[in-house]
C-alpha atoms as a PDB file:
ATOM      1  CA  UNK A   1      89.628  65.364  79.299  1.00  0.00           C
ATOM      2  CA  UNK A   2      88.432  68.926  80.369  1.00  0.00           C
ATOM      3  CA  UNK A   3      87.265  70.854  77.129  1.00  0.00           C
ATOM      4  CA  UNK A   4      88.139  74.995  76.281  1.00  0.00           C
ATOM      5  CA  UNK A   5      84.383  75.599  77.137  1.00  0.00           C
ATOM      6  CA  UNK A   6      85.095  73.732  80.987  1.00  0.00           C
ATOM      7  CA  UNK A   7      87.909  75.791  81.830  1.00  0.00           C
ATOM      8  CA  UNK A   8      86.766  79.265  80.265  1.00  0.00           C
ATOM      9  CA  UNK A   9      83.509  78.422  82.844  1.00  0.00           C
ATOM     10  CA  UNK A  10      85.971  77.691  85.847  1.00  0.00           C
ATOM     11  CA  UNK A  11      87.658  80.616  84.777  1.00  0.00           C
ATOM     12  CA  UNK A  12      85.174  82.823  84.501  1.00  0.00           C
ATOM     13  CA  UNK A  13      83.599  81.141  87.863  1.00  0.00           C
ATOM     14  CA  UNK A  14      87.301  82.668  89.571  1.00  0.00           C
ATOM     15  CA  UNK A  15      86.408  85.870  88.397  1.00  0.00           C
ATOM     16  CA  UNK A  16      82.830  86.391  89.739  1.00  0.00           C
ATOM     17  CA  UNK A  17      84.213  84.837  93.456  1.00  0.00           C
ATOM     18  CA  UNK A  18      86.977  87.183  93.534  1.00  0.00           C
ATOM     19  CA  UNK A  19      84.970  90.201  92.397  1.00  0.00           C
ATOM     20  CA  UNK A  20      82.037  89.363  94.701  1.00  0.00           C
ATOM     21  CA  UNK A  21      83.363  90.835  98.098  1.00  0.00           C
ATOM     22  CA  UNK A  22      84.731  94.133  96.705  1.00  0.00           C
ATOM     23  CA  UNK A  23      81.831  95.027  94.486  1.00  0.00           C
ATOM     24  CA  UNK A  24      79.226  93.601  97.618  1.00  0.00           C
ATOM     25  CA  UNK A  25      80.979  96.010  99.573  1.00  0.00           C
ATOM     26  CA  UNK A  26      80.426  98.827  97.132  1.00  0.00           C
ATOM     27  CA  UNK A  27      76.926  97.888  96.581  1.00  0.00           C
ATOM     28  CA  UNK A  28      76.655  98.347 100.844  1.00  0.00           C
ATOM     29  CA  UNK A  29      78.362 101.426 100.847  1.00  0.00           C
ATOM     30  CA  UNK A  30      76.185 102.746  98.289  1.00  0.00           C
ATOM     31  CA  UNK A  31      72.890 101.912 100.368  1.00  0.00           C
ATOM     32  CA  UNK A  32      74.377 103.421 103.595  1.00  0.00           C
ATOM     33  CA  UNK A  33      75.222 106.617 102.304  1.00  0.00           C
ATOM     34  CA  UNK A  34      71.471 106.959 100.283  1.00  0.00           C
ATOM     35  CA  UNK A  35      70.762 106.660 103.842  1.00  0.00           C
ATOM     36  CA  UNK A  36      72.778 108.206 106.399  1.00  0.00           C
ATOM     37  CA  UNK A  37      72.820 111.941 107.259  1.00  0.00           C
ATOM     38  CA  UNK A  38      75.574 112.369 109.595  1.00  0.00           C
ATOM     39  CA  UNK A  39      78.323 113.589 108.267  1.00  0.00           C
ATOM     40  CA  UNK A  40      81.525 111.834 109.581  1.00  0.00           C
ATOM     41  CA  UNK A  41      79.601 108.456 109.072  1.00  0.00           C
ATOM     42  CA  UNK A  42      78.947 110.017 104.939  1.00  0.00           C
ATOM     43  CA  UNK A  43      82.667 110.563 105.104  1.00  0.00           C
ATOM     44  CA  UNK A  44      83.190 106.723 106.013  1.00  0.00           C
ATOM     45  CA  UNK A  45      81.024 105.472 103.480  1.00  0.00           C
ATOM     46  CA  UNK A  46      82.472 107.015 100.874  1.00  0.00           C
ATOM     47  CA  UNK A  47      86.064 105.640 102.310  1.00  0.00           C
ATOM     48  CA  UNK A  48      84.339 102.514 102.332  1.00  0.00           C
ATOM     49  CA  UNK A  49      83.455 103.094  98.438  1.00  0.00           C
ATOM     50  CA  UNK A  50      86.927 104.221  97.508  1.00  0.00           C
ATOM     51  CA  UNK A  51      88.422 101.155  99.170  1.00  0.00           C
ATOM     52  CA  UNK A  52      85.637  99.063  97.641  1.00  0.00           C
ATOM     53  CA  UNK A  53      86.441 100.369  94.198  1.00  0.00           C
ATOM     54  CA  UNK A  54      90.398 100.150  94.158  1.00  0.00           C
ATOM     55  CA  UNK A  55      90.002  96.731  95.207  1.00  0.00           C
ATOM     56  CA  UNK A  56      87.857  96.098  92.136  1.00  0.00           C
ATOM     57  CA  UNK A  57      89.717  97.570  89.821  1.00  0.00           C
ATOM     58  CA  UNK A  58      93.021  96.027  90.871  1.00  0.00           C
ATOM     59  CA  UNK A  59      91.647  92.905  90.805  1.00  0.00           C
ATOM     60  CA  UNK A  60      90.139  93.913  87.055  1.00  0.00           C
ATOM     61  CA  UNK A  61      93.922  94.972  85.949  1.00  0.00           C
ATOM     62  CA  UNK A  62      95.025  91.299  87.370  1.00  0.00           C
ATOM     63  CA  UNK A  63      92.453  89.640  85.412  1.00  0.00           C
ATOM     64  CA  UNK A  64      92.751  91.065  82.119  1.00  0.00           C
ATOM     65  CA  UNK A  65      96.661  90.673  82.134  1.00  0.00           C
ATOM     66  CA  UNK A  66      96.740  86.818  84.001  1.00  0.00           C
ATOM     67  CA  UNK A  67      93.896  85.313  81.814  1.00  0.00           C
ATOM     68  CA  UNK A  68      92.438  87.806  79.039  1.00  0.00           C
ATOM     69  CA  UNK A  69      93.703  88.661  75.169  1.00  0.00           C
ATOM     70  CA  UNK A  70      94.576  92.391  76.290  1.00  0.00           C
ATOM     71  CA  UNK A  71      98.068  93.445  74.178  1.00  0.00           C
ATOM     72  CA  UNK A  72      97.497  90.540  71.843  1.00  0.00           C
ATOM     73  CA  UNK A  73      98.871  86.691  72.242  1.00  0.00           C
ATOM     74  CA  UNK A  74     102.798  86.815  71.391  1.00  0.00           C
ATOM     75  CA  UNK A  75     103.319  90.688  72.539  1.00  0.00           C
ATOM     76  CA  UNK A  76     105.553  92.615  74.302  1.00  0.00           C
ATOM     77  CA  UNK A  77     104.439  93.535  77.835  1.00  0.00           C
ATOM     78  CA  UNK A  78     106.239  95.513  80.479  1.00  0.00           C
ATOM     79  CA  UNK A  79     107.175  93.925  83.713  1.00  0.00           C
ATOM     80  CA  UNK A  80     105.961  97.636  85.521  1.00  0.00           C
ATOM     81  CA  UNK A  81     102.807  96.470  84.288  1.00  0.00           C
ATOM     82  CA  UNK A  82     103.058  92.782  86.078  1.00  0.00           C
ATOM     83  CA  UNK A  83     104.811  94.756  89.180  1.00  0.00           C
ATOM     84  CA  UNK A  84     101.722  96.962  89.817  1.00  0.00           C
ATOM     85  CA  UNK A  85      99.384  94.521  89.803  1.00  0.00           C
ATOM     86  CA  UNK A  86     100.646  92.224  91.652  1.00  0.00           C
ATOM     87  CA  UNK A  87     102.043  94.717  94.097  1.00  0.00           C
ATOM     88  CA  UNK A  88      98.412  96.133  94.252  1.00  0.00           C
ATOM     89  CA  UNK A  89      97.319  92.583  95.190  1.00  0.00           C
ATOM     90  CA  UNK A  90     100.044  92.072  97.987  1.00  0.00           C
ATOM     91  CA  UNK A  91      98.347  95.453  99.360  1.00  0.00           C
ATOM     92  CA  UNK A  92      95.445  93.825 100.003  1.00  0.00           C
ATOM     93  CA  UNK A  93      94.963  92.759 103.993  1.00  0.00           C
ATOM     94  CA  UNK A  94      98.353  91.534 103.812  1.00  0.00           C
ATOM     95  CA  UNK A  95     101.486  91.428 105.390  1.00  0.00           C
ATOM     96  CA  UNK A  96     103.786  90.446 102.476  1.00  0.00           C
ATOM     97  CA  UNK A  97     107.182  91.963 101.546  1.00  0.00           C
ATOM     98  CA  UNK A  98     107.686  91.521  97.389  1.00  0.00           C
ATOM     99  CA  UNK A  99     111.300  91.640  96.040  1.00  0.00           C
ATOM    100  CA  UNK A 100     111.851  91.741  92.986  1.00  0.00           C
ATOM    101  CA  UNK A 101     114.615  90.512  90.744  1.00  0.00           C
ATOM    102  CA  UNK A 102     114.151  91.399  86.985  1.00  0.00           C
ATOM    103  CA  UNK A 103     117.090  90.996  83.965  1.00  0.00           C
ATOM    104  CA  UNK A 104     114.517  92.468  81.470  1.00  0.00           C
ATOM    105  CA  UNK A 105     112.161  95.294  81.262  1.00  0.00           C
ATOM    106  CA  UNK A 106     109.471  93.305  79.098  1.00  0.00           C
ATOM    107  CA  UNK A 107     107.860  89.842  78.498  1.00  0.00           C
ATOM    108  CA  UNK A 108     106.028  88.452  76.167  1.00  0.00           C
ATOM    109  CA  UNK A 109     102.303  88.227  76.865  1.00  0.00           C
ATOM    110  CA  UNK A 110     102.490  84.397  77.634  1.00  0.00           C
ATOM    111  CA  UNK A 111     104.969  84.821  79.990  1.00  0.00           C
ATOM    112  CA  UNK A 112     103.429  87.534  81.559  1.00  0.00           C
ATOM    113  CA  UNK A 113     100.595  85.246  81.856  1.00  0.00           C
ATOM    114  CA  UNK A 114     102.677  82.694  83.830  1.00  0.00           C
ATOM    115  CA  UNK A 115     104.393  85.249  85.954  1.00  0.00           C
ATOM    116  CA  UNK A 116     101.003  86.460  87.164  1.00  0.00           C
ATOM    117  CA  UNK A 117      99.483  83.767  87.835  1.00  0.00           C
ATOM    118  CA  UNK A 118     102.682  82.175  89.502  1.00  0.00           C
ATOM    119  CA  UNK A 119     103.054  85.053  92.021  1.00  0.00           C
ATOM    120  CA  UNK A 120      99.124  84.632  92.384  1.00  0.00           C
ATOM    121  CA  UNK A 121      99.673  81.381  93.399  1.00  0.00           C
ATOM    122  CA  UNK A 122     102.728  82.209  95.972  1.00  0.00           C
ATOM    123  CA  UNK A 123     100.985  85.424  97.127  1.00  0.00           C
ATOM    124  CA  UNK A 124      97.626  83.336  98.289  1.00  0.00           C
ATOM    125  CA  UNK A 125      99.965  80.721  99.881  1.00  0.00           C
ATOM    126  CA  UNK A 126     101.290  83.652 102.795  1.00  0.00           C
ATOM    127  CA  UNK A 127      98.178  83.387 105.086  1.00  0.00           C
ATOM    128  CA  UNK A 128     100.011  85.013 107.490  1.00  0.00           C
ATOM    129  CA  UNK A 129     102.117  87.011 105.529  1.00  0.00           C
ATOM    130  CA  UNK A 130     105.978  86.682 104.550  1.00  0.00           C
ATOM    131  CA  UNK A 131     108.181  87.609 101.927  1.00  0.00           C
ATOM    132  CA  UNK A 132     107.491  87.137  97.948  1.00  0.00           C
ATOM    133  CA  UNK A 133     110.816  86.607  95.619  1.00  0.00           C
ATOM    134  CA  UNK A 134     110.176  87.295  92.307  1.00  0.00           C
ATOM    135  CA  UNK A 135     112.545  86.681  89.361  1.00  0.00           C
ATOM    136  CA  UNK A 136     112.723  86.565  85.380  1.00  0.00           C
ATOM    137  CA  UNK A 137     115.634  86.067  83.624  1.00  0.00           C
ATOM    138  CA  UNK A 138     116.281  85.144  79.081  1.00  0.00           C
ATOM    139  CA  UNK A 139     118.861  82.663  79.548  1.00  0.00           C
ATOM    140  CA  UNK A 140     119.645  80.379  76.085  1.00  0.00           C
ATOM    141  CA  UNK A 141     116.932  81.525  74.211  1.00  0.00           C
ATOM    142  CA  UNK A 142     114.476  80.792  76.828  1.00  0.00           C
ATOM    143  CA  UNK A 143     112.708  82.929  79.604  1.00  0.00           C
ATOM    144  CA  UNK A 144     112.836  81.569  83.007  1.00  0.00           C
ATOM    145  CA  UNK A 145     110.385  82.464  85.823  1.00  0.00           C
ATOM    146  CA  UNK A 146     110.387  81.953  89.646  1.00  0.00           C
ATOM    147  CA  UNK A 147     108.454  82.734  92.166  1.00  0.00           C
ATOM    148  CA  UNK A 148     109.120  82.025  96.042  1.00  0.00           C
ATOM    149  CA  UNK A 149     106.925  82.416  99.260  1.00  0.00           C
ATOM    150  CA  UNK A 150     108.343  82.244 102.543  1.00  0.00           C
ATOM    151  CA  UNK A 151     106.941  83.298 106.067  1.00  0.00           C
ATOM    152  CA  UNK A 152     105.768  81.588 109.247  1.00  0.00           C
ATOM    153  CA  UNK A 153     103.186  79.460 107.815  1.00  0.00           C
ATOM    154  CA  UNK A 154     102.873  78.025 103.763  1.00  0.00           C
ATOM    155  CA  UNK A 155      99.246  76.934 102.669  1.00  0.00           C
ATOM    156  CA  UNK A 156      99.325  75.233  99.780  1.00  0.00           C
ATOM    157  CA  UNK A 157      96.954  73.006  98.003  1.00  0.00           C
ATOM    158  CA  UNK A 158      98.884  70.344  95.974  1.00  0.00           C
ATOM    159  CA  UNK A 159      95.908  69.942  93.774  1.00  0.00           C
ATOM    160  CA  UNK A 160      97.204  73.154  92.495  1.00  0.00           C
ATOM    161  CA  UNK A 161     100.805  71.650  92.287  1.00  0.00           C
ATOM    162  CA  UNK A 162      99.453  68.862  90.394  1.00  0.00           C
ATOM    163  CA  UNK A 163      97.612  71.380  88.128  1.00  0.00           C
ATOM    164  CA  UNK A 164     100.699  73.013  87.370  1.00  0.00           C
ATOM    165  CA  UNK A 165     102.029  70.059  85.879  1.00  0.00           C
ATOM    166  CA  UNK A 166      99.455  68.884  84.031  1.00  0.00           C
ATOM    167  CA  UNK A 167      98.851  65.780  86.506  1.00  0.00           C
ATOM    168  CA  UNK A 168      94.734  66.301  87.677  1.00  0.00           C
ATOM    169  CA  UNK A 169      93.276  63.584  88.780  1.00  0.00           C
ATOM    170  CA  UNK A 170      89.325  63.153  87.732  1.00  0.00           C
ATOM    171  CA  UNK A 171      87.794  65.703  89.195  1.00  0.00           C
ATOM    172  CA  UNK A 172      90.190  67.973  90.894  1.00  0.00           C
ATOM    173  CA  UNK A 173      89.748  70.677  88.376  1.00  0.00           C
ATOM    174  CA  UNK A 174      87.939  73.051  89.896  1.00  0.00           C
ATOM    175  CA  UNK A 175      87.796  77.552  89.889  1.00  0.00           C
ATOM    176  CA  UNK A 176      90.765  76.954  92.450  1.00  0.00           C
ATOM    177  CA  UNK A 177      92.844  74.762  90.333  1.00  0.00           C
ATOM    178  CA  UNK A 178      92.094  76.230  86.833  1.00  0.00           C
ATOM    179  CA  UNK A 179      94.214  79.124  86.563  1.00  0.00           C
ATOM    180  CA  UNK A 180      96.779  76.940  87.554  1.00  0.00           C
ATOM    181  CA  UNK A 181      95.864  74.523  84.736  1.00  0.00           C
ATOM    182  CA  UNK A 182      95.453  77.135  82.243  1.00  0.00           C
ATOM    183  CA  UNK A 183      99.192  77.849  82.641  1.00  0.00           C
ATOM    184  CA  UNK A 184     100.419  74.613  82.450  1.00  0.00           C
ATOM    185  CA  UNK A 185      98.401  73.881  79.454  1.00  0.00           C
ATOM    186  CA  UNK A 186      99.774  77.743  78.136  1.00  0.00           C
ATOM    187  CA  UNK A 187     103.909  76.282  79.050  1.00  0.00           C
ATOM    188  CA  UNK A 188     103.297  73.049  77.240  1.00  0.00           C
ATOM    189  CA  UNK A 189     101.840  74.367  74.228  1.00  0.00           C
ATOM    190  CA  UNK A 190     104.883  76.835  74.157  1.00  0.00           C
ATOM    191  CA  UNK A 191     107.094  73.860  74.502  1.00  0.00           C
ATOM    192  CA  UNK A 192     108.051  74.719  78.274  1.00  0.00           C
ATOM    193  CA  UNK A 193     107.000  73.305  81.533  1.00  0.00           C
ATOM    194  CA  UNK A 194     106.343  74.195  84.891  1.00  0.00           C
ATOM    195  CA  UNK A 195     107.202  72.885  88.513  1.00  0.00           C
ATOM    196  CA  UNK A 196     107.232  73.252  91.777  1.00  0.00           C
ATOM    197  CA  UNK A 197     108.675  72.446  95.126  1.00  0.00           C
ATOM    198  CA  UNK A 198     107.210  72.470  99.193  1.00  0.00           C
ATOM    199  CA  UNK A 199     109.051  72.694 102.055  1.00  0.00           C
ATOM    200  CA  UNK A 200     107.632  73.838 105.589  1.00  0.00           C
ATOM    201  CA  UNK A 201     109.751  77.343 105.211  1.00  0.00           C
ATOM    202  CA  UNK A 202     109.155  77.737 101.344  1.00  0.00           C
ATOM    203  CA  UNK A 203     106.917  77.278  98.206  1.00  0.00           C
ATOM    204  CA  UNK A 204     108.898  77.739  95.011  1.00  0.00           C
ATOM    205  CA  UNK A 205     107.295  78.090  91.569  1.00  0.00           C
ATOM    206  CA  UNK A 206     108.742  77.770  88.694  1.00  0.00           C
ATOM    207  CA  UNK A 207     108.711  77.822  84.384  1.00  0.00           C
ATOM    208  CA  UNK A 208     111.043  77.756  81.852  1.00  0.00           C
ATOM    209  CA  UNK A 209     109.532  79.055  78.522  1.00  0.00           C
ATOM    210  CA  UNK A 210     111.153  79.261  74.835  1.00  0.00           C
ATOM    211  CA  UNK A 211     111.383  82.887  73.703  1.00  0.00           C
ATOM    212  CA  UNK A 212     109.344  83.598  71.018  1.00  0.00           C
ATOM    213  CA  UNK A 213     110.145  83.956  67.124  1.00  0.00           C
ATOM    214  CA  UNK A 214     111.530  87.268  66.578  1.00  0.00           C
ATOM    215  CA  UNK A 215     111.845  88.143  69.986  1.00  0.00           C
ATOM    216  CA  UNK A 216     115.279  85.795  71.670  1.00  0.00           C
ATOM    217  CA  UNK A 217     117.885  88.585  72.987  1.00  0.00           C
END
């Protein structure tokens, strides 16, 4: 049994691998323009540093919506907040179409939670790029999320498939695996569940979550 403390460190461990490249990158850029006079190479470096610091600061925006307490547990959130950031993140390097396919203009934090860390999960899975379906729909007093990668090759770890529903084995939680664990713990404490399903032309992720008191319709 994996305590709080365990999965706030693997959490936390996520963050600081994730952050490491863009802000070593701005760190570099920093030293080579304290040192370089010419001034089209100056004008690089301080591409370099803008590059550097969007990255950062995406990846910041992802963070505090897919794992931290911003808005408040139980809140509203708008889905223009989840489509930036993710959107931002599919900018990255990549080569990944995103569609969309939204029947509501807001979530509630949780679920915002799972939807971001969902398309996360999808969006890592196109190593050489593809398409990203993304859908939320209140259906029966519940809110249902999927999210579905497809391109020429799918690169999944089922570790984090057996994360997702709650079905570790010893020692397979891990910074890879936790958000993914995080989330499942998140959908059953909600009284939801998550799941998944692998095929070599798609990965489909999925969740079913109970609306909130106060907030079905």
């Amino acid at each position: 049994m994996t305590s709080q403390t365990d999965l706030a460190a693997l959490l936390c461990s996520r963050l600081c691998h994730d952050l490491l490249s863009p802000v070593g990158a701005l760190s570099n850029g920093l030293e080579l323009l304290a040192d370089e006079q010419d001034p089209e190479m100056r004008e690089r470096c301080i591409e370099l540093l803008e590059a550097s610091a969007k990255i950062s600061t995406d990846k910041l925006k992802f963070f505090r919506l897919a794992f931290g307490a911003a808005g408040g547990f139980g809140e509203s959130v708008p889905i223009e907040e989840a489509q930036q950031v993710i959107g931002a993140l599919a900018g990255e390097a990549r080569k990944v179409e995103i569609q969309w396919a939204m029947a509501t203009s807001s979530l509630p934090k949780p679920a915002i939670k799972v939807l971001l860390n969902l398309s996360q999960i999808a969006l890592d899975a196109l190593v050489r790029g593809g398409r990203l379906d993304i859908g939320t729909e209140r259906l029966e007093g519940n809110i249902e999320i999927v999210a579905r990668a497809t391109g020429p090759r799918i690169a999944f770890d089922e570790a984090i498939g057996r994360a997702l529903q709650d079905e570790l084995q010893p020692g397979e939680l891990t910074s890879r695996t936790a958000a993914a664990h995080m989330i499942a713990l998140l959908a059953d404490e909600l009284g939801g569940g998550l799941q998944y399903r692998l095929t070599e032309e798609a990965l489909v992720l999925g969740a079913v979550i109970p609306e909130p008191d106060g907030m079905i319709g």
